[in-house]
Protein backbone atom coordinates (compact mmCIF):
# COMPACT_ATOMS: atom_id res chain seq x y z
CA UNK A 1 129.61 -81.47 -106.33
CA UNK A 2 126.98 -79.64 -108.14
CA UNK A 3 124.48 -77.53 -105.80
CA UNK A 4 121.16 -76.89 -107.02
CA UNK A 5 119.34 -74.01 -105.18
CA UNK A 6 116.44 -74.78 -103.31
CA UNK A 7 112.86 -73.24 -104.24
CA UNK A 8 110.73 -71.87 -100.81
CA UNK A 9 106.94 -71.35 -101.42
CA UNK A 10 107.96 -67.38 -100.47
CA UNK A 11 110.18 -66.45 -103.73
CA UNK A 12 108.72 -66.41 -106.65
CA UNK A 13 110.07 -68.48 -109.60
CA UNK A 14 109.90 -67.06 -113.12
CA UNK A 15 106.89 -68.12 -115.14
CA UNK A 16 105.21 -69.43 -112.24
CA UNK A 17 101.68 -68.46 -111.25
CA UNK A 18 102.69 -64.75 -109.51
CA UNK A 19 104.96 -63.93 -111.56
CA UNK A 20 101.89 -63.74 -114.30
CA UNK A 21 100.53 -61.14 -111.42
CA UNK A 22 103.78 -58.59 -111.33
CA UNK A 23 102.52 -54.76 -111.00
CA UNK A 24 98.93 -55.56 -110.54
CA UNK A 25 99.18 -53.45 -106.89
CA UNK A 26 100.21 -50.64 -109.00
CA UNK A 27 97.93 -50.72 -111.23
CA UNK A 28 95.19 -51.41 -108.69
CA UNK A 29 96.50 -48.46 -106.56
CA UNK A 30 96.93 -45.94 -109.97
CA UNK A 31 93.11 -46.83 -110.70
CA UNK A 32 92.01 -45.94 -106.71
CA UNK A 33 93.90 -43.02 -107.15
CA UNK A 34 92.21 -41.78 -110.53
CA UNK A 35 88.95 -42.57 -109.42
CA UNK A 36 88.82 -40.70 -105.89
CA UNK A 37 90.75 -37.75 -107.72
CA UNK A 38 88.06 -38.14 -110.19
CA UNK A 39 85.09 -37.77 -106.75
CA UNK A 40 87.43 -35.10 -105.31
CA UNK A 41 87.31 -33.05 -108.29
CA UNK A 42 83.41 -33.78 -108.49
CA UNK A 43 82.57 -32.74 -104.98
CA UNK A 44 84.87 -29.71 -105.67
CA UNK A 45 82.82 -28.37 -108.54
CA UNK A 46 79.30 -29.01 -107.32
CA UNK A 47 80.47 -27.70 -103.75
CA UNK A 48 81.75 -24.59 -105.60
CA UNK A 49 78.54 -24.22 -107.82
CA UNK A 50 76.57 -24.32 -104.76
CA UNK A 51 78.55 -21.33 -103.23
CA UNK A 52 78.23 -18.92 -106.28
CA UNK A 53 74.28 -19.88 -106.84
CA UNK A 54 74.12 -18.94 -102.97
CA UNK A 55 76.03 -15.81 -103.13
CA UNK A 56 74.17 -14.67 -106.06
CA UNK A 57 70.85 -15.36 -104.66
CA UNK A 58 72.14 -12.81 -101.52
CA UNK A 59 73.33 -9.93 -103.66
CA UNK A 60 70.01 -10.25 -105.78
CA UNK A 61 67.72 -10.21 -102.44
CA UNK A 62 70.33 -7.22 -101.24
CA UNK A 63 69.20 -5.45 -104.82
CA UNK A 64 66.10 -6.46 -104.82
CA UNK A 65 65.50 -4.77 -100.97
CA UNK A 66 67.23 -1.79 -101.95
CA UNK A 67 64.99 -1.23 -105.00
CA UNK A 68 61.83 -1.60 -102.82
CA UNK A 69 63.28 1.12 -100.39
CA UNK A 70 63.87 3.39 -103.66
CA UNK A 71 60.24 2.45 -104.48
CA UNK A 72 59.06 3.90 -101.31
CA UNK A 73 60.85 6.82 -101.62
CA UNK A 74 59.48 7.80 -104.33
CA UNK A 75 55.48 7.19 -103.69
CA UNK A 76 56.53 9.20 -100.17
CA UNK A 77 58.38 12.10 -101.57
CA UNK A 78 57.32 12.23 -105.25
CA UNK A 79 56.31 15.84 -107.01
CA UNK A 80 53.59 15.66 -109.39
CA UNK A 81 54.27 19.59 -109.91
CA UNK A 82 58.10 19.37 -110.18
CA UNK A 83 59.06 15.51 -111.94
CA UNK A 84 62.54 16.49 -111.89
CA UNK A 85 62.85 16.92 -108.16
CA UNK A 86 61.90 13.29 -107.75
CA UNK A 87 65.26 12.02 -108.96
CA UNK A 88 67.82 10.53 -106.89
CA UNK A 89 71.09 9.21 -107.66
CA UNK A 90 73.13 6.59 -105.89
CA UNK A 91 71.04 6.90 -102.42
CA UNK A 92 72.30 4.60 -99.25
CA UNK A 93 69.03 2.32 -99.16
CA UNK A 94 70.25 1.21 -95.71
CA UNK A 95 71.46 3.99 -93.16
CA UNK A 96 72.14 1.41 -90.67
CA UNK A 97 72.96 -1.28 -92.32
CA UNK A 98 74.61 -2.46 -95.49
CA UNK A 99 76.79 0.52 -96.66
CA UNK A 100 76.69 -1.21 -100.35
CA UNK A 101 72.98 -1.22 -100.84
CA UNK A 102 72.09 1.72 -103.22
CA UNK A 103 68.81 2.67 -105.57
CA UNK A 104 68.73 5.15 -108.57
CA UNK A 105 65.14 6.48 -109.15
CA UNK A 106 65.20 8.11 -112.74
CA UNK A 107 62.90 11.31 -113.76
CA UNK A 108 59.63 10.63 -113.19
CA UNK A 109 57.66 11.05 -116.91
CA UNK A 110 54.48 10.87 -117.73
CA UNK A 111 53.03 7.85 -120.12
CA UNK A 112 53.14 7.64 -123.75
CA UNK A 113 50.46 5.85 -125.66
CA UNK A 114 52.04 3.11 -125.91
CA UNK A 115 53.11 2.78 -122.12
CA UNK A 116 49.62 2.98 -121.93
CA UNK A 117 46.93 5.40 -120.50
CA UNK A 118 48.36 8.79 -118.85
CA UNK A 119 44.64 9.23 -116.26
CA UNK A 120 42.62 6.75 -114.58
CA UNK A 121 39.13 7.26 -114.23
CA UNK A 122 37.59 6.56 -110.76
CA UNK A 123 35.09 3.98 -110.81
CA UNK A 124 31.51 5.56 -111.64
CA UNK A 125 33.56 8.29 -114.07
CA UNK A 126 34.11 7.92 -117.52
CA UNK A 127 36.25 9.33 -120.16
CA UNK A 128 33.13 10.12 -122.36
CA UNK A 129 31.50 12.09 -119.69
CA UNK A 130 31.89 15.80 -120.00
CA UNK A 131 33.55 16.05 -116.29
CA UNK A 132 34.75 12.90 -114.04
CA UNK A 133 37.42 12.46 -111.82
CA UNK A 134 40.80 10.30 -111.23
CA UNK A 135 44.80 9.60 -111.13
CA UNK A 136 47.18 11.11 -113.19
CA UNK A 137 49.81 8.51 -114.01
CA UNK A 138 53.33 8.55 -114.05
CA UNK A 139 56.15 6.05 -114.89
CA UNK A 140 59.72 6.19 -112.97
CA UNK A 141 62.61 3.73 -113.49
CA UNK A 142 63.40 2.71 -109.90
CA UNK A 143 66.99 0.64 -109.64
CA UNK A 144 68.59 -0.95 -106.89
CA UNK A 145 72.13 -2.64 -106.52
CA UNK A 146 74.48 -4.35 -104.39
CA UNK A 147 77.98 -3.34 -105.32
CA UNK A 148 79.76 -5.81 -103.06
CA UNK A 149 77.97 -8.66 -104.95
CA UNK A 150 77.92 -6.89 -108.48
CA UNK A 151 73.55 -7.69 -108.64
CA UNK A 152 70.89 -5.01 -110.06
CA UNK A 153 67.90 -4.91 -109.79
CA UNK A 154 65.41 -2.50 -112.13
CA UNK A 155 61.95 -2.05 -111.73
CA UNK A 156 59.52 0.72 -114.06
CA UNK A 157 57.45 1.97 -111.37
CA UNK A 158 53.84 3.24 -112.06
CA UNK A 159 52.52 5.91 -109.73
CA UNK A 160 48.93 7.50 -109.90
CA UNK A 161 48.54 10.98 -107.95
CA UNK A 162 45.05 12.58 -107.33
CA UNK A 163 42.24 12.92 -106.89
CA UNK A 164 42.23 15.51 -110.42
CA UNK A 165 39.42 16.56 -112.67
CA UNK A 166 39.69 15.03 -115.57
CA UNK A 167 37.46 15.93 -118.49
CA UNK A 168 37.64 17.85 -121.77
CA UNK A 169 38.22 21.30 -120.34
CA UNK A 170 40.66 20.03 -117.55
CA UNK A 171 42.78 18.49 -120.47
């Protein structure tokens, strides 16, 4: 006697309607897979360009405070008699704070023509008068940086000292 096997709905005869459907889990799962890689990578890169904007942003506000401080420095100590005296290099802009906060304040000169003019008449004084009064201008280079965040900050400081005479026999 002959036995022929018997078919359940659970197994899966060849050609039949699942068997048409063989490694579509895979497939399914390979494509979940690539896409949240895909949103993982994503959120990884924007999440990272976030940080570095942000940690930039702090070392240029760290430069940018230590250049004002050098600014200050130099309207409070600066030496219209002795320019040189006025430099200083690689100053702590923060005593008690941030040891990596430094300005640079360059030589001190005093305008060309083309940095534009090197007095400033006070109002009511004028350069064709015989005598007047006014500022003497000067131009420093004023830098501050942050060397834990690698950010500089440069600014070309003007600074006008007097009352002076001004006039032709003053000049």
């Amino acid at each position: 006697m002959k036995m022929e096997p018997i078919l359940c709905e659970s197994q899966n005869p060849p050609g039949g309607i699942l068997g048409r459907k063989t490694g579509f889990a895979l497939v399914a799962a390979l494509m979940a897979i690539w896409i949240l890689t895909a949103i993982g990578i994503l959120v990884f890169t924007v999440s990272t360009q976030d940080l570095r904007v942000s940690t930039r942003l702090v070392g240029e506000k760290k430069a940018f405070a230590a250049m004002e401080t050098g600014v200050h420095v130099l309207t409070r100590d600066f030496l219209y008699d002795n320019l040189p005296a006025s430099k200083k290099e690689n100053q702590l802009a923060d005593t008690g704070g941030d040891p990596n906060s430094r300005y640079t304040i360059n030589t001190p000169w005093i305008p060309t023509a083309t940095e534009g003019p090197a007095v400033i008449y006070y109002t009511g004084f004028s350069a064709e008068s015989s005598r007047g009064w006014g500022r003497s201008r000067y131009l420093a280079d004023v830098t501050g940086f942050n060397t834990r965040y690698s950010s500089v900050m440069q600014v070309n400081a003007g600074i006008g000292y007097g009352p002076v005479p001004i006039g032709h026999e003053s000049q």
